[in-house]
N, C-alpha and C. Protein backbone atom coordinates (compact mmCIF):
# COMPACT_ATOMS: atom_id res chain seq x y z
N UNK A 1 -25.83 44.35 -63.62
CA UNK A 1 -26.17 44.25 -62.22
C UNK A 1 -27.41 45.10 -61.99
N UNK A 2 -28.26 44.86 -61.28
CA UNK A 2 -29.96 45.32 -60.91
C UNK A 2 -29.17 46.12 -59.42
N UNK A 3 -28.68 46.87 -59.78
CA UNK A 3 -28.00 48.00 -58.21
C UNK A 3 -29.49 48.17 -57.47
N UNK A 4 -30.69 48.06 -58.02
CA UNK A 4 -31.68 48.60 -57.41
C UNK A 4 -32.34 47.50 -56.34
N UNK A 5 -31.98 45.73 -56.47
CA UNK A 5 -32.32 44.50 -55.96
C UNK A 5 -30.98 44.89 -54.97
N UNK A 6 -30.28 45.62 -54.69
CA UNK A 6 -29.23 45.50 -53.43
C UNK A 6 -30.71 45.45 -51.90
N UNK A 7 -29.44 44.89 -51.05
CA UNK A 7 -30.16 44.80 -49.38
C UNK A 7 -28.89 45.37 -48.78
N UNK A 8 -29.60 45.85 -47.52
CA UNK A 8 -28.85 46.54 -46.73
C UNK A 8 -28.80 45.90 -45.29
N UNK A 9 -27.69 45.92 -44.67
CA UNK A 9 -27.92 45.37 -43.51
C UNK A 9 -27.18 46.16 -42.46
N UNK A 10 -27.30 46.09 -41.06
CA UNK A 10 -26.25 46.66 -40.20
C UNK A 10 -25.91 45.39 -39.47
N UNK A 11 -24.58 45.85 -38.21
CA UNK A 11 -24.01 44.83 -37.43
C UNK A 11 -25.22 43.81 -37.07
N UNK A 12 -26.07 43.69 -36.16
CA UNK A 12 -27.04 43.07 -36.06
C UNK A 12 -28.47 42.63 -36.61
N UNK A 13 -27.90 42.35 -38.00
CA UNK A 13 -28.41 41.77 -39.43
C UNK A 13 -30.30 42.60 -39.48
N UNK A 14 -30.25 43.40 -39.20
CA UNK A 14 -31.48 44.10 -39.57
C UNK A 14 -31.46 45.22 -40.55
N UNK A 15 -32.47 44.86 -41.13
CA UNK A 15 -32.82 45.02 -42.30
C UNK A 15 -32.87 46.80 -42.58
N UNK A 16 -31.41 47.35 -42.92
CA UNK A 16 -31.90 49.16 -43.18
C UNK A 16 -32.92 50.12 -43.50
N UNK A 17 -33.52 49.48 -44.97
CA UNK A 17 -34.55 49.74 -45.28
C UNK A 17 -34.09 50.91 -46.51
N UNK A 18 -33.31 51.05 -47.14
CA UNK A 18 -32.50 51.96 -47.41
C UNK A 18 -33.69 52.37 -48.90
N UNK A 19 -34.06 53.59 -49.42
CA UNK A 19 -34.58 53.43 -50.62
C UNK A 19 -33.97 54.24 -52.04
N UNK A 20 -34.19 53.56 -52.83
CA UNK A 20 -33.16 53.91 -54.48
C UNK A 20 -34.15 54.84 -55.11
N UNK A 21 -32.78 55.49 -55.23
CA UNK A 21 -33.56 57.00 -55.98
C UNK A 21 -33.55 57.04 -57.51
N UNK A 22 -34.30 56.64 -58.07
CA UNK A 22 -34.34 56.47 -59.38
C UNK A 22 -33.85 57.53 -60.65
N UNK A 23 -34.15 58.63 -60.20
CA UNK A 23 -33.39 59.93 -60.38
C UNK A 23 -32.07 59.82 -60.25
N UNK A 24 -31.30 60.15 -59.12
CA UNK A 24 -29.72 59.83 -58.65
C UNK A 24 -28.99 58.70 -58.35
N UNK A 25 -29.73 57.58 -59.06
CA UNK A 25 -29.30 56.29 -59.18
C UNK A 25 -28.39 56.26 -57.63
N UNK A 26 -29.39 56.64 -56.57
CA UNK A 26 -28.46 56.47 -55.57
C UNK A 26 -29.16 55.53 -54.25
N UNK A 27 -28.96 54.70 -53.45
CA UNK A 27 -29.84 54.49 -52.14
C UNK A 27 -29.45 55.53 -51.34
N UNK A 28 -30.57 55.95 -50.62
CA UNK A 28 -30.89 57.07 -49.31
C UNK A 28 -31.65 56.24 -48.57
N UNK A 29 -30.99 56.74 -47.39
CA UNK A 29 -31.68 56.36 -45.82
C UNK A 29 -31.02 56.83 -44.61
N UNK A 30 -31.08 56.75 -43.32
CA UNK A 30 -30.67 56.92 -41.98
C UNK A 30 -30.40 56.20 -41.41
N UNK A 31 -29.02 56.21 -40.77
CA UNK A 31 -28.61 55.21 -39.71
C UNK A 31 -28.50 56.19 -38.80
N UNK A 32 -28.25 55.14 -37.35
CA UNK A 32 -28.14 56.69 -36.31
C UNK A 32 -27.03 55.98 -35.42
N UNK A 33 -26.55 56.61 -35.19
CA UNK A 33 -25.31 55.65 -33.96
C UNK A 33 -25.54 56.78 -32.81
N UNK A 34 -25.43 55.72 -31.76
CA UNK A 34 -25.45 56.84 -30.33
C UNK A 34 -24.45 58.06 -30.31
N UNK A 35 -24.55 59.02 -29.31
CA UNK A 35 -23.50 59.70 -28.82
C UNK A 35 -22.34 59.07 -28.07
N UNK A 36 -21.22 59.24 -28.29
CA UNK A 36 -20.26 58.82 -27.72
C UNK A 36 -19.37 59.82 -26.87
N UNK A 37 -18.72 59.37 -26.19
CA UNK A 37 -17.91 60.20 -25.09
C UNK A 37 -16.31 60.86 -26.11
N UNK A 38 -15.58 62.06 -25.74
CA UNK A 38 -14.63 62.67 -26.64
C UNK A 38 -13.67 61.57 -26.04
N UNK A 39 -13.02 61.15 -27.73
CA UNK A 39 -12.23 60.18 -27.78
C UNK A 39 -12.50 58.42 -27.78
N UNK A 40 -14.26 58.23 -28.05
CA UNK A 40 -14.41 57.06 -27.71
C UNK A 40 -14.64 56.86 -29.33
N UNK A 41 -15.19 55.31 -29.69
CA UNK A 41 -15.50 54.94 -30.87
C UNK A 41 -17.57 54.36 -30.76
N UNK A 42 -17.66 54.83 -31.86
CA UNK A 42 -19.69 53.91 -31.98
C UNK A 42 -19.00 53.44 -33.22
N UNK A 43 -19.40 52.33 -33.52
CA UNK A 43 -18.98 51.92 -34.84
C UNK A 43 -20.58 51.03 -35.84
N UNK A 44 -20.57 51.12 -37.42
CA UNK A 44 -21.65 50.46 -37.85
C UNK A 44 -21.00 49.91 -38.89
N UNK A 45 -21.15 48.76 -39.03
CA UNK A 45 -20.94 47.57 -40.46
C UNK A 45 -21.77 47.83 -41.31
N UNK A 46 -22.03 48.51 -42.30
CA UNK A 46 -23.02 48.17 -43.52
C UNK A 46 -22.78 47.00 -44.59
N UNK A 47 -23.77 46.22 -44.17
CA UNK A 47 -23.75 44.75 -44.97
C UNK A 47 -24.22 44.97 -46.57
N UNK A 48 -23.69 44.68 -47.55
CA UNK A 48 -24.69 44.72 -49.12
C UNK A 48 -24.49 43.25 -49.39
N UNK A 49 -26.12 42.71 -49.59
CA UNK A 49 -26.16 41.95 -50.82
C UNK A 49 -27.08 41.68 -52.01
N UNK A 50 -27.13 41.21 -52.67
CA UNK A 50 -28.35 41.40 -53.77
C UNK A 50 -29.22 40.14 -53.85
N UNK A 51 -30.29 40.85 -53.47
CA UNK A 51 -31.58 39.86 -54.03
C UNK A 51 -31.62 39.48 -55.48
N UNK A 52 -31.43 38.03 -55.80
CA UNK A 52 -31.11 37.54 -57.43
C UNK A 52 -32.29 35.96 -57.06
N UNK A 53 -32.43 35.73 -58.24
CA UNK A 53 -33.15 34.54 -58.44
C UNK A 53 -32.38 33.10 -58.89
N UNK A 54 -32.63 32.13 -58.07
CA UNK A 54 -31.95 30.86 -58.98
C UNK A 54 -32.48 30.54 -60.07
N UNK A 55 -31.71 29.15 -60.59
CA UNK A 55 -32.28 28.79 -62.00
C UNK A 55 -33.52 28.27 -61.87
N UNK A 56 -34.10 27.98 -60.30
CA UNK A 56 -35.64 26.93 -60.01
C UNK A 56 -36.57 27.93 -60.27
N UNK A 57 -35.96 29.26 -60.13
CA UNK A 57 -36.97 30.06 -59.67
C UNK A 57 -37.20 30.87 -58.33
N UNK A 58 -36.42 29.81 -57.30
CA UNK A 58 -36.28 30.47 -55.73
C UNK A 58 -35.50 32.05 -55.74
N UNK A 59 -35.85 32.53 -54.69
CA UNK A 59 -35.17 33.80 -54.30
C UNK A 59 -33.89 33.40 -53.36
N UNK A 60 -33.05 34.58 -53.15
CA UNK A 60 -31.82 34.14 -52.24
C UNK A 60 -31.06 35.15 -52.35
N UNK A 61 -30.10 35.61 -51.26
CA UNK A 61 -29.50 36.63 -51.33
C UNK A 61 -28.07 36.37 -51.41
N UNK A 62 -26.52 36.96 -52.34
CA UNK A 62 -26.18 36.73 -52.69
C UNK A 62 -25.11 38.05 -52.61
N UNK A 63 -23.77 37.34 -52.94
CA UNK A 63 -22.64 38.39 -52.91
C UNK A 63 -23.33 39.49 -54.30
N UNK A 64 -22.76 40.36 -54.51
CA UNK A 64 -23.74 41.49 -55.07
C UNK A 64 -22.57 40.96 -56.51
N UNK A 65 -23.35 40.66 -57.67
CA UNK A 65 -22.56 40.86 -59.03
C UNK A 65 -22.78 41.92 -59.63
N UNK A 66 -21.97 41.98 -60.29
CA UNK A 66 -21.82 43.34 -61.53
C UNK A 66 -21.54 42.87 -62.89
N UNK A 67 -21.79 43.62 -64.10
CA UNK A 67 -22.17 43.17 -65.04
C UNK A 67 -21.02 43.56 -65.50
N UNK A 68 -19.71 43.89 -65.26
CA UNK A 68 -18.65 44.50 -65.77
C UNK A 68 -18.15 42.71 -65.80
N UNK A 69 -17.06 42.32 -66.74
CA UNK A 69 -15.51 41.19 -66.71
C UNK A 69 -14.50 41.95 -66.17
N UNK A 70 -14.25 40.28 -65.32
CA UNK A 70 -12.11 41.07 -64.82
C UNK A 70 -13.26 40.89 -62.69
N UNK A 71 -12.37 41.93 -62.96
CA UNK A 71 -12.55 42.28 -60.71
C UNK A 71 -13.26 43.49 -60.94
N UNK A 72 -14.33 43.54 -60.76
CA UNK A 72 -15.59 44.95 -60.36
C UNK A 72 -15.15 45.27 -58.71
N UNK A 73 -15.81 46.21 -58.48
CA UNK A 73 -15.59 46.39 -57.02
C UNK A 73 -16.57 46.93 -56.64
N UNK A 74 -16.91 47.72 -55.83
CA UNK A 74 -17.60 48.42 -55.12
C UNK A 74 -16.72 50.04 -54.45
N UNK A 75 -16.87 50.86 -54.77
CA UNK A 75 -15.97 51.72 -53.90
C UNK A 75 -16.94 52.72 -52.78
N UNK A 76 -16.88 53.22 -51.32
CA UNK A 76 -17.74 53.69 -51.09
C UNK A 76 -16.60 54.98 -50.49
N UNK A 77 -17.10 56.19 -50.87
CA UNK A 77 -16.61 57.68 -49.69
C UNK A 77 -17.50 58.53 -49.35
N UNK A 78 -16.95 59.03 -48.22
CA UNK A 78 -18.06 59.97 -47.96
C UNK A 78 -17.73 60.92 -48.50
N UNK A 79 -18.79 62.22 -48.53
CA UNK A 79 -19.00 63.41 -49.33
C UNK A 79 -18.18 64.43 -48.56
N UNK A 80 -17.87 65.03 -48.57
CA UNK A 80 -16.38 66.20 -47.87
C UNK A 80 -17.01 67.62 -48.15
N UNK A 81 -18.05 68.28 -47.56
CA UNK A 81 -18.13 69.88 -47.81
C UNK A 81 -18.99 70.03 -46.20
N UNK A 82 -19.28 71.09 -46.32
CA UNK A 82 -19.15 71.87 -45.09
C UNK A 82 -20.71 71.64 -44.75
N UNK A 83 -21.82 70.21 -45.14
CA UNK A 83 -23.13 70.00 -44.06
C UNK A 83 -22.16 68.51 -44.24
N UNK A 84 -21.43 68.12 -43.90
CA UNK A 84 -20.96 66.62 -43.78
C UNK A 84 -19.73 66.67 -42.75
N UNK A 85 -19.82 65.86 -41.18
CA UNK A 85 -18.94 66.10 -40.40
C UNK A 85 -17.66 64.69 -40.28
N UNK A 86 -16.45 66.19 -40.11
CA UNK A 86 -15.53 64.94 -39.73
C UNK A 86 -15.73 63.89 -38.74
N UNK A 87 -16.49 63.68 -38.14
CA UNK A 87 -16.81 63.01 -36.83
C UNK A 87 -16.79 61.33 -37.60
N UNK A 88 -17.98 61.72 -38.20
CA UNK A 88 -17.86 60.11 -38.81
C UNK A 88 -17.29 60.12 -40.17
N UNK A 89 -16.93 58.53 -40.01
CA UNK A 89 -15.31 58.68 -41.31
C UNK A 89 -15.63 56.80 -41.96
N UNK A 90 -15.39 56.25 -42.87
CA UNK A 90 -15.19 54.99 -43.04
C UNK A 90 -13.76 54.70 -41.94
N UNK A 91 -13.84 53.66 -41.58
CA UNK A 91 -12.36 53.15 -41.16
C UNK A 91 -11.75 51.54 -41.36
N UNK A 92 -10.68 51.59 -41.09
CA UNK A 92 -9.85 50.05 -41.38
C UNK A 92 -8.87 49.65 -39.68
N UNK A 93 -8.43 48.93 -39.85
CA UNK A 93 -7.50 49.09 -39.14
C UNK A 93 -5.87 48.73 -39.58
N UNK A 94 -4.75 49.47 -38.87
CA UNK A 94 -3.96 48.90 -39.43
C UNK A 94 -2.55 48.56 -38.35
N UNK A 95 -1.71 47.54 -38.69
CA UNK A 95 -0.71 47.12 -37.68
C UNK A 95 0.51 47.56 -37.33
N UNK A 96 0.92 48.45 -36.00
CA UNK A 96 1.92 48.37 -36.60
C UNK A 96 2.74 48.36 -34.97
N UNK A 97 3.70 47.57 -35.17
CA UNK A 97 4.56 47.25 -33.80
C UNK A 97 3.85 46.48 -33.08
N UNK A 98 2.75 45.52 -33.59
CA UNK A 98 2.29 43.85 -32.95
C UNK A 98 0.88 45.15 -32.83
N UNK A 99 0.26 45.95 -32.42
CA UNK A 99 -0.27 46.75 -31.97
C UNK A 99 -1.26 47.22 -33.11
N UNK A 100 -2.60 47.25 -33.00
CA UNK A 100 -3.87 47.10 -33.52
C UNK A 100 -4.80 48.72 -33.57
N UNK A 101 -4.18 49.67 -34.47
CA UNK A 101 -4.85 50.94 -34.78
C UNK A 101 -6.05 51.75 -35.54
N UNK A 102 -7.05 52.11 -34.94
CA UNK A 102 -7.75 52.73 -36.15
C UNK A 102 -7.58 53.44 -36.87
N UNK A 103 -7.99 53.58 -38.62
CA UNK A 103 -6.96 54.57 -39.86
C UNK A 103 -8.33 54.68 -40.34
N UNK A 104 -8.34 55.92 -40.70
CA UNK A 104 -9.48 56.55 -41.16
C UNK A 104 -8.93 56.29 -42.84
N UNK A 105 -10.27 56.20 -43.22
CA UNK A 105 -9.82 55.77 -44.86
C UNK A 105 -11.27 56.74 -45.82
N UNK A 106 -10.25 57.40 -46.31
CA UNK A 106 -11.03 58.61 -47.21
C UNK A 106 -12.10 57.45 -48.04
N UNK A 107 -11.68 56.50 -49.04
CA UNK A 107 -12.32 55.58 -49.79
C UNK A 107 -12.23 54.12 -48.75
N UNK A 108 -12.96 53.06 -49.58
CA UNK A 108 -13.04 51.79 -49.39
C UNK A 108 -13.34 51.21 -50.20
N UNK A 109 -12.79 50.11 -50.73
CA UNK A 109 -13.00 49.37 -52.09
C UNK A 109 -12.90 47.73 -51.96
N UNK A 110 -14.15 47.01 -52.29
CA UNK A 110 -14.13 45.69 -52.42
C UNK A 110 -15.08 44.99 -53.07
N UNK A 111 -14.30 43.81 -53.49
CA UNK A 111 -14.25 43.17 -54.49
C UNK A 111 -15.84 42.66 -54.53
N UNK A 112 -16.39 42.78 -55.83
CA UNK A 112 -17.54 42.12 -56.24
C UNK A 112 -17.46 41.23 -57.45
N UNK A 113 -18.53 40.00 -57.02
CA UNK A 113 -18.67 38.84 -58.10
C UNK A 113 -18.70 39.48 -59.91
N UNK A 114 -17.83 39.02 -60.71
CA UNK A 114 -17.93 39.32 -61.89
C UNK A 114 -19.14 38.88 -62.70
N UNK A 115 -19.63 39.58 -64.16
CA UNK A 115 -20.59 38.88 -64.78
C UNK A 115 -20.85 37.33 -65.29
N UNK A 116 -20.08 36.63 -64.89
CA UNK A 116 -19.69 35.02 -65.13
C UNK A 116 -20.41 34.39 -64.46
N UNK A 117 -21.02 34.82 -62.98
CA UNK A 117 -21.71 34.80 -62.23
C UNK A 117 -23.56 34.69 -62.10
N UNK A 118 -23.96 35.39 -63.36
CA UNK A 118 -25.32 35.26 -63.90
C UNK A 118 -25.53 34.60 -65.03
N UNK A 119 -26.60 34.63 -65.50
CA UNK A 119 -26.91 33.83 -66.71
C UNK A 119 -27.55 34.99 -67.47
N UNK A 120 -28.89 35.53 -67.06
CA UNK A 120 -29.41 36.54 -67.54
C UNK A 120 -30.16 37.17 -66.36
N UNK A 121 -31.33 37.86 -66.68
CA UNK A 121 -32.48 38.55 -65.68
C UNK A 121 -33.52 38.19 -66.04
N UNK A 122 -34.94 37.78 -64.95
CA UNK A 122 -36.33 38.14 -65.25
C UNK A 122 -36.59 39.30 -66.09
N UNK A 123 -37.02 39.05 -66.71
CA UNK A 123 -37.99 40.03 -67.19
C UNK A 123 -38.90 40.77 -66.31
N UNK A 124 -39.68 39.86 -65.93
CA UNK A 124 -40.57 40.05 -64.80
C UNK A 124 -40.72 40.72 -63.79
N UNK A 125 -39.74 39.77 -62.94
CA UNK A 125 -39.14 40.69 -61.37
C UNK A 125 -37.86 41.31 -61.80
N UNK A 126 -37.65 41.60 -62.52
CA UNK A 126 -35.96 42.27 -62.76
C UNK A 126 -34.66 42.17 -61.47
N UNK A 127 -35.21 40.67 -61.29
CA UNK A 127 -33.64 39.84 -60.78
C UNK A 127 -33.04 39.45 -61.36
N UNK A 128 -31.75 39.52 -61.18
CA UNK A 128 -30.63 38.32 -61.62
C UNK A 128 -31.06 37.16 -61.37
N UNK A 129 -30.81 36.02 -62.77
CA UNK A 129 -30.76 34.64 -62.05
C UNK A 129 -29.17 34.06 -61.91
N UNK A 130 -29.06 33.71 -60.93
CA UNK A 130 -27.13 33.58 -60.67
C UNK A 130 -27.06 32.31 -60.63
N UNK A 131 -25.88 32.04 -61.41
CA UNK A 131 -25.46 30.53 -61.25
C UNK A 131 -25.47 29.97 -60.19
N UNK A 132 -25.75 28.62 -59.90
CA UNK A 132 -26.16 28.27 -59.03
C UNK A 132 -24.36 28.36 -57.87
N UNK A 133 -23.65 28.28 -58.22
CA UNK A 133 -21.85 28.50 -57.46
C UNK A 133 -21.91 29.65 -56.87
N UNK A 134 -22.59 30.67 -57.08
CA UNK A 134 -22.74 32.29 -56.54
C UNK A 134 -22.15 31.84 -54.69
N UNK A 135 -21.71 32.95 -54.83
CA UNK A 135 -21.26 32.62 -53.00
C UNK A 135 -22.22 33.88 -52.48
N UNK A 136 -22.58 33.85 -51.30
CA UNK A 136 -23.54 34.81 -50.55
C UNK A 136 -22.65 36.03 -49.02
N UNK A 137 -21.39 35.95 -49.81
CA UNK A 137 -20.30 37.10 -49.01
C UNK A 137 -20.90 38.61 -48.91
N UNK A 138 -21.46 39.18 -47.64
CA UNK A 138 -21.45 40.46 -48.06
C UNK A 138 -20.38 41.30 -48.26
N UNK A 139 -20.77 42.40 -49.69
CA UNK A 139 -20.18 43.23 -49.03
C UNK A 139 -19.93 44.17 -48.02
N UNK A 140 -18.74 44.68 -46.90
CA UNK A 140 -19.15 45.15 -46.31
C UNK A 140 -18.06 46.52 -45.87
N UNK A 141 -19.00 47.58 -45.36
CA UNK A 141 -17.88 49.01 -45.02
C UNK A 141 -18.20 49.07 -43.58
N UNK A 142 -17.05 49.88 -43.47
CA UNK A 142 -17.36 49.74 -41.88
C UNK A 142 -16.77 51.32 -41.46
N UNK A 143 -17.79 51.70 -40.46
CA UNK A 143 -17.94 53.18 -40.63
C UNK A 143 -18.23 53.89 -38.96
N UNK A 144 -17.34 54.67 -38.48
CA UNK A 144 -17.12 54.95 -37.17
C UNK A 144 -17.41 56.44 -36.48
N UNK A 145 -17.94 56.77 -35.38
CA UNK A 145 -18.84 57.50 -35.02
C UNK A 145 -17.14 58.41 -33.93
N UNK A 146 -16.58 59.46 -33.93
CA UNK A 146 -15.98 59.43 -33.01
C UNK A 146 -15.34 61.02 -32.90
N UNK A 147 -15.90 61.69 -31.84
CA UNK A 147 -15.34 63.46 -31.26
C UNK A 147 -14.04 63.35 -30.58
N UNK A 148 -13.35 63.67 -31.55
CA UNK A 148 -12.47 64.61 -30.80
C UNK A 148 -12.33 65.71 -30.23
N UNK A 149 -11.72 65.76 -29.05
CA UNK A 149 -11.42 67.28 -28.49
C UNK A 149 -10.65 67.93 -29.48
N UNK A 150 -11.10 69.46 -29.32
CA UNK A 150 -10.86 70.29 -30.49
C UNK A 150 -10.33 71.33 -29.62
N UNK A 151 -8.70 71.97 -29.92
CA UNK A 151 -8.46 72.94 -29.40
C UNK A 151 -9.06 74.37 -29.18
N UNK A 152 -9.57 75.01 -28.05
CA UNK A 152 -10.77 76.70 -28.54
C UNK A 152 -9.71 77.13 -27.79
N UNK A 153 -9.72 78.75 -28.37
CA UNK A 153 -9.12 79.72 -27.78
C UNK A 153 -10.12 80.32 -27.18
N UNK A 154 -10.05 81.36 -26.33
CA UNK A 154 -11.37 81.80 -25.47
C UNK A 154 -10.69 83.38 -25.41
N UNK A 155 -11.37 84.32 -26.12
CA UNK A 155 -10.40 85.40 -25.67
C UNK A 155 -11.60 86.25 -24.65
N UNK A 156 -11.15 87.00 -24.04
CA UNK A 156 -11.79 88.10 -23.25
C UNK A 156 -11.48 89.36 -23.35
């Protein structure tokens, strides 16, 4: 998988801009979600998919493959030390008594296209060329902005 041909997207399909650190094999960038009121939710979808090449030659963007066999995934968490705030968290939701809750979820994990999926890479542009069956699903996390009131003692 060319991790470095990933795209980034938010809820309203614009383009992140996110850039890969060749060093920390990592993407860096900024999202910003408004301020919200204590106890409310801002929420952001981060879309992934990968820029790969067909067999014509065309470009196209595409559920993200990995070069692993079997079920690859994707897993994303956030970092947990003391410049990283509880405020924002990945989240899911979950059911319970007919009734529709937000659950903060330490990890998130989903499923990416296996290597069965490509044929080989450019040389060239160092895309994937993907079988032409490739489905174009992003992956996606979904990640929530939200203050709680925090008990203070006040002494005098």
């Amino acid at each position: 998988m060319a991790i470095q041909n990933l795209r980034f997207f938010d809820n309203d399909s614009n383009d992140l801009n996110l850039l890969f650190n060749q060093n920390d094999l990592v993407w860096e960038g900024v999202c910003y979600l408004p301020e919200v009121s204590t106890g409310l939710y801002e929420t952001l979808s981060i879309h992934i998919l990968e820029k790969v090449e067909t067999s014509l030659g065309s470009e196209r963007v595409v559920t993200p493959i990995s070069n692993l066999i079997g079920s690859p995934k994707y897993v994303a968490e956030f970092l947990d030390d003391y410049e990283f705030s509880d405020d924002i968290f990945l989240y899911g939701a979950t059911q319970r008594d007919g009734d529709l809750f937000v659950e903060k979820n330490k990890t998130q994990e989903v499923p990416v296209l296996d290597s069965s999926y490509y044929s080989s890479t450019n040389p060239v542009n160092g895309l994937t060329i993907a079988q032409p069956n490739v489905t174009s699903n992003a992956v996606t996390y979904n990640i929530a902005l939200s203050s709680m009131m925090k008990d203070i003692t006040l002494e005098y």
